[in-house]
Protein backbone atom coordinates (compact mmCIF):
# COMPACT_ATOMS: atom_id res chain seq x y z
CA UNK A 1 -16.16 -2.04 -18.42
CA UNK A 2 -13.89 0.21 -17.09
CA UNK A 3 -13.66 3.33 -15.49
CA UNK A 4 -10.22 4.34 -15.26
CA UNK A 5 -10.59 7.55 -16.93
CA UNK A 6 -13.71 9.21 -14.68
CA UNK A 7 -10.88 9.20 -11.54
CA UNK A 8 -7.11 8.28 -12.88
CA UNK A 9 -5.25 8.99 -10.26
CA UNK A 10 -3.26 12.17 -10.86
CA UNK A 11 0.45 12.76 -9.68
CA UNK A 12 -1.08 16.23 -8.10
CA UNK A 13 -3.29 13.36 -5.85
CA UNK A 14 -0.60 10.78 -5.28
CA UNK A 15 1.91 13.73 -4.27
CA UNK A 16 -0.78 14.72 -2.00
CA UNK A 17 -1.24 11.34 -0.09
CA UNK A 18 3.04 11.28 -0.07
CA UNK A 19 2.66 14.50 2.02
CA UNK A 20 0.36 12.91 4.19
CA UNK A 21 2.16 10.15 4.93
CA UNK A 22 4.99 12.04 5.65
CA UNK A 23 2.82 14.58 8.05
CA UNK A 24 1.53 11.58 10.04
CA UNK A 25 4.23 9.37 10.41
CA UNK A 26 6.35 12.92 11.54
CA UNK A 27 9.55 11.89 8.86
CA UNK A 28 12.20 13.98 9.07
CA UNK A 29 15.36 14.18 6.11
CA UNK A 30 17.65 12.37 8.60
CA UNK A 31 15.18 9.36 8.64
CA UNK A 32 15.93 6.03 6.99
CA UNK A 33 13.16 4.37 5.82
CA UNK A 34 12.52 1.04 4.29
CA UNK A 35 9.45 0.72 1.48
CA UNK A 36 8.50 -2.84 1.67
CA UNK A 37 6.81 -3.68 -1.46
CA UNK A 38 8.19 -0.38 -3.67
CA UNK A 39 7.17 -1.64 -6.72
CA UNK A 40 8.26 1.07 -9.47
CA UNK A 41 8.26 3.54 -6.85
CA UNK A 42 5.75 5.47 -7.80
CA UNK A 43 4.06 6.23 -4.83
CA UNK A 44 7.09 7.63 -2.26
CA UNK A 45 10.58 7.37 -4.29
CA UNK A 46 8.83 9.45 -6.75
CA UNK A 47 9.01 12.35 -4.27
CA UNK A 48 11.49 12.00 -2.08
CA UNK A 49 14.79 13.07 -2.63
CA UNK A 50 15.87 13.52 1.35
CA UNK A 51 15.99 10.25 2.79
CA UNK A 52 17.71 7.87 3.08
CA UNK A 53 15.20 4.91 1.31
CA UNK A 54 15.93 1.18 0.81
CA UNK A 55 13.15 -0.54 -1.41
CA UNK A 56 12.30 -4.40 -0.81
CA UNK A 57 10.80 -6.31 -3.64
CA UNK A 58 10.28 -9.91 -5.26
CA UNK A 59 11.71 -9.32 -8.33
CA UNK A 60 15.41 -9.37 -8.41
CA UNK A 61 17.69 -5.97 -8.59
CA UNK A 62 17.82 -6.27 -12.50
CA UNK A 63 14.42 -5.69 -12.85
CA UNK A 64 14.73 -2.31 -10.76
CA UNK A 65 13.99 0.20 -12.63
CA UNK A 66 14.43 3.35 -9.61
CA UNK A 67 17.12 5.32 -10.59
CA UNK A 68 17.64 7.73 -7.45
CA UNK A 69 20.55 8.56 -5.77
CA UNK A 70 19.19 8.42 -2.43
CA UNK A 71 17.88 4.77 -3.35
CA UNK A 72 19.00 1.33 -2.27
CA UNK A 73 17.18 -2.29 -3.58
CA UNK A 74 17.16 -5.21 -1.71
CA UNK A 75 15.54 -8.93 -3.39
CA UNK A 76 13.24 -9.91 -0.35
CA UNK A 77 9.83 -11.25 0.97
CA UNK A 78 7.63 -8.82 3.31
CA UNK A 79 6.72 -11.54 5.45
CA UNK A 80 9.89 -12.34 5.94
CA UNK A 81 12.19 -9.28 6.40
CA UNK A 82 14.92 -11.55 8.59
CA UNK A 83 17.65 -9.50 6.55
CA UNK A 84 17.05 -6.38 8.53
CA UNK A 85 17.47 -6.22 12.50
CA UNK A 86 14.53 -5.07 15.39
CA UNK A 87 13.79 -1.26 14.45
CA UNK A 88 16.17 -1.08 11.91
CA UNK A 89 14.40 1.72 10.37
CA UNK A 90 12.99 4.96 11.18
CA UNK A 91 9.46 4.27 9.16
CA UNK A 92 8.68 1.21 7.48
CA UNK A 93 6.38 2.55 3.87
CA UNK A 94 3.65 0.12 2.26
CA UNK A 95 1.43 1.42 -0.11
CA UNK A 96 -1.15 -0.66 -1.84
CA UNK A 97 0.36 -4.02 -1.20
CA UNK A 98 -1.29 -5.65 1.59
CA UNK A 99 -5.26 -6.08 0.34
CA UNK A 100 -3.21 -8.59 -2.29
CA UNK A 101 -1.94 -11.01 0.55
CA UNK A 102 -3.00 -14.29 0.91
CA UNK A 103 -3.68 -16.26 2.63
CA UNK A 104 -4.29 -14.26 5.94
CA UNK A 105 -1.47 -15.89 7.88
CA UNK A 106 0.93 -14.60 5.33
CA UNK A 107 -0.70 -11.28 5.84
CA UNK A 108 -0.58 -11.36 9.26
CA UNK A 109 3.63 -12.24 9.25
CA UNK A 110 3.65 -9.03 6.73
CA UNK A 111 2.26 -6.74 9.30
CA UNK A 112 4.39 -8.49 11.99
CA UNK A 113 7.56 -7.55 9.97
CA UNK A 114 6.56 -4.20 9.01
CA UNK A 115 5.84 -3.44 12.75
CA UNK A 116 8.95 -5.58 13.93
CA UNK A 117 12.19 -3.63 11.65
CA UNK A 118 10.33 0.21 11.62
CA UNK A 119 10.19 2.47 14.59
CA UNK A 120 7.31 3.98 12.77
CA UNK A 121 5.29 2.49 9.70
CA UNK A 122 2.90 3.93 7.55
CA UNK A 123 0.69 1.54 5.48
CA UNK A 124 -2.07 2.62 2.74
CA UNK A 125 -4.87 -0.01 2.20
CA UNK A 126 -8.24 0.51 0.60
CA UNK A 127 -10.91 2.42 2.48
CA UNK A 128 -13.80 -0.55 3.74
CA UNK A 129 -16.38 1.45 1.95
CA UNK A 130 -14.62 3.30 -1.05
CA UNK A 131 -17.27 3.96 -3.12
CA UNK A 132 -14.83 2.78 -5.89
CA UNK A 133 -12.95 0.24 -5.77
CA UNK A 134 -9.33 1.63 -7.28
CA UNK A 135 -8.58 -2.16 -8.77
CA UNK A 136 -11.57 -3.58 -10.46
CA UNK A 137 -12.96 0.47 -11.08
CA UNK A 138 -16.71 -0.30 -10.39
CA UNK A 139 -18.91 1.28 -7.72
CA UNK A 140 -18.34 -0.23 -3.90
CA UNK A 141 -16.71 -3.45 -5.89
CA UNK A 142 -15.73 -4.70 -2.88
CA UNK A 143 -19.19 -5.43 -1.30
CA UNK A 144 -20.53 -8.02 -4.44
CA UNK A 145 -21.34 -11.16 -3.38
CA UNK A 146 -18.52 -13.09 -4.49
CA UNK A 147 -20.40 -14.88 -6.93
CA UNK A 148 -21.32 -11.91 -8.47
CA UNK A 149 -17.99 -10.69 -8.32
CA UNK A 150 -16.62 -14.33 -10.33
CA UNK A 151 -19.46 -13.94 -12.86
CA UNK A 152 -18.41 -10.53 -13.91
CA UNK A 153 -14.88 -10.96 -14.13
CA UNK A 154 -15.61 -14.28 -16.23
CA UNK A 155 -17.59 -12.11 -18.81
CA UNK A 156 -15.82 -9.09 -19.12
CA UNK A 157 -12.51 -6.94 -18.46
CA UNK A 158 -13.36 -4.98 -15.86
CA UNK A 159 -10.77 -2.40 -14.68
CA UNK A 160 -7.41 -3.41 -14.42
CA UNK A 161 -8.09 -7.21 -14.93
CA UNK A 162 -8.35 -8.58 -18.33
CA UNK A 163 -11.48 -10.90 -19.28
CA UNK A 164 -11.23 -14.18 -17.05
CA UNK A 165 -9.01 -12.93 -14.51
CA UNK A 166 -10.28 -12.70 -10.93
CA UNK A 167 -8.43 -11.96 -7.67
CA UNK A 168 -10.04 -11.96 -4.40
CA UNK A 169 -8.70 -8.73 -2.62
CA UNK A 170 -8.26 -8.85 1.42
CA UNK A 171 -10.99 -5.84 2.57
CA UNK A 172 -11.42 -5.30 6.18
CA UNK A 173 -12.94 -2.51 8.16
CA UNK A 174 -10.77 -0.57 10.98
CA UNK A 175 -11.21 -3.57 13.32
CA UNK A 176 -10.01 -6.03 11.19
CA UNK A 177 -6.75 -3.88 10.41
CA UNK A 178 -6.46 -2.96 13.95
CA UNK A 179 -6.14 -6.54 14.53
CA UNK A 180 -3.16 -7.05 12.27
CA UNK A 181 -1.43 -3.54 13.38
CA UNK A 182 -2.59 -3.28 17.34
CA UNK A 183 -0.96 -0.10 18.08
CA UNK A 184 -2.10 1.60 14.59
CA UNK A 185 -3.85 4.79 14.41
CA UNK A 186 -6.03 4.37 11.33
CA UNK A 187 -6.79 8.12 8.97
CA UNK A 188 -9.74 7.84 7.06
CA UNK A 189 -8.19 9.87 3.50
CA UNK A 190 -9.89 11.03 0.59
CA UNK A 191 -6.79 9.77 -2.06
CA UNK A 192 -9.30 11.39 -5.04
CA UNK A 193 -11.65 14.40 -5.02
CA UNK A 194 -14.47 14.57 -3.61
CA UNK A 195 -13.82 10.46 -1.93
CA UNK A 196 -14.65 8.90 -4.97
CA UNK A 197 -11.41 7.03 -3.75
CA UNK A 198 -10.73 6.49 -0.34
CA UNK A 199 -7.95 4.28 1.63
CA UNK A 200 -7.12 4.07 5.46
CA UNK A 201 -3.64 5.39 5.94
CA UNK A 202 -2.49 3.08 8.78
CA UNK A 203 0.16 4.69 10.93
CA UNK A 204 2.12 4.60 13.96
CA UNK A 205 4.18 7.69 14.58
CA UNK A 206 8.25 7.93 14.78
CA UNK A 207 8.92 8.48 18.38
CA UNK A 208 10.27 11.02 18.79
């Protein structure tokens, strides 16, 4: 069972989100910014070649692989950031990191940090009501009854999860990511045409 190929996400959409992170959050080239939880960097080293960017992962520097001049790794834990001082950074950059948290007080420490070091942060979750869900690739996924949810992943391979596997993804609505990010603006963004895929692009704005 999977999906994957009736929405794959295209580099034409992911450069598009990248611009709208960039218009919301108001990131300029002399910005630094920190991307806690880069990952391979495909979702903002990818396409930005102005600022200055330091990445924060769990897997140590050798394992790396962004090659960018304007690129800096650091070996680190998001909900624990003590490395980096108060508003460190212009714009703190998460991007499909946080619905894999647990348990919810870790979560919560991750959005303290990300809010703590950044003058500004921009952070992309999963839209509430996406009708599908980008991990598991089935219609409104995220709504099963968990039971449900444990049956199918015990019988097949469903999206990006192999046969057996089963993670239990943190979905809230606005409310419940306004609580972890209390001065957030939350954009409701269509990340594939037509909102097959949507995610809330959780931002507070680089003062100025």
């Amino acid at each position: 069972m999977n999906f994957r190929k009736y929405f794959a996400q295209t580099q034409n959409a992911k450069l598009k989100r990248y611009q709208k992170m960039v218009e919301l959050a108001g990131l300029r080239p002399h910005h630094r910014v920190l991307h806690a939880g880069c990952g391979h960097g495909y979702s903002f080293e990818s396409y930005n070649n102005e600022n200055e960017v330091v990445g924060l992962d769990i897997f140590p520097p050798s394992e790396c692989d962004i090659q960018r001049e304007n690129f800096r790794y650091v070996q680190g834990f998001g909900e624990d950031m003590n490395m980096f001082k108060d508003k460190e950074f212009d714009l703190v950059v998460n991007v499909g990191t946080l619905e894999h948290i647990r348990p919810y007080e870790k979560l919560q420490a991750f959005a303290r940090e990300i809010s703590r070091v950044g003058k500004g942060y921009v952070v992309i979750v999963p839209h509430m009501y996406t009708p599908i869900e980008p991990h598991y690739q089935l219609p409104f996924w995220q709504l099963y009854p968990m039971w449900f949810k444990k049956f199918l992943s015990r019988h097949f391979s469903i999206g990006n999860y192999p046969k057996g596997e089963f993670e239990d993804l943190m979905y809230f609505n606005k409310k419940g990511w306004k609580k972890l990010f209390p001065d957030a603006k939350i954009y409701d963004y269509n990340h594939i045409r037509f909102g097959i895929v949507r995610n809330y692009i959780i931002y507070r704005e680089i003062p100025a």
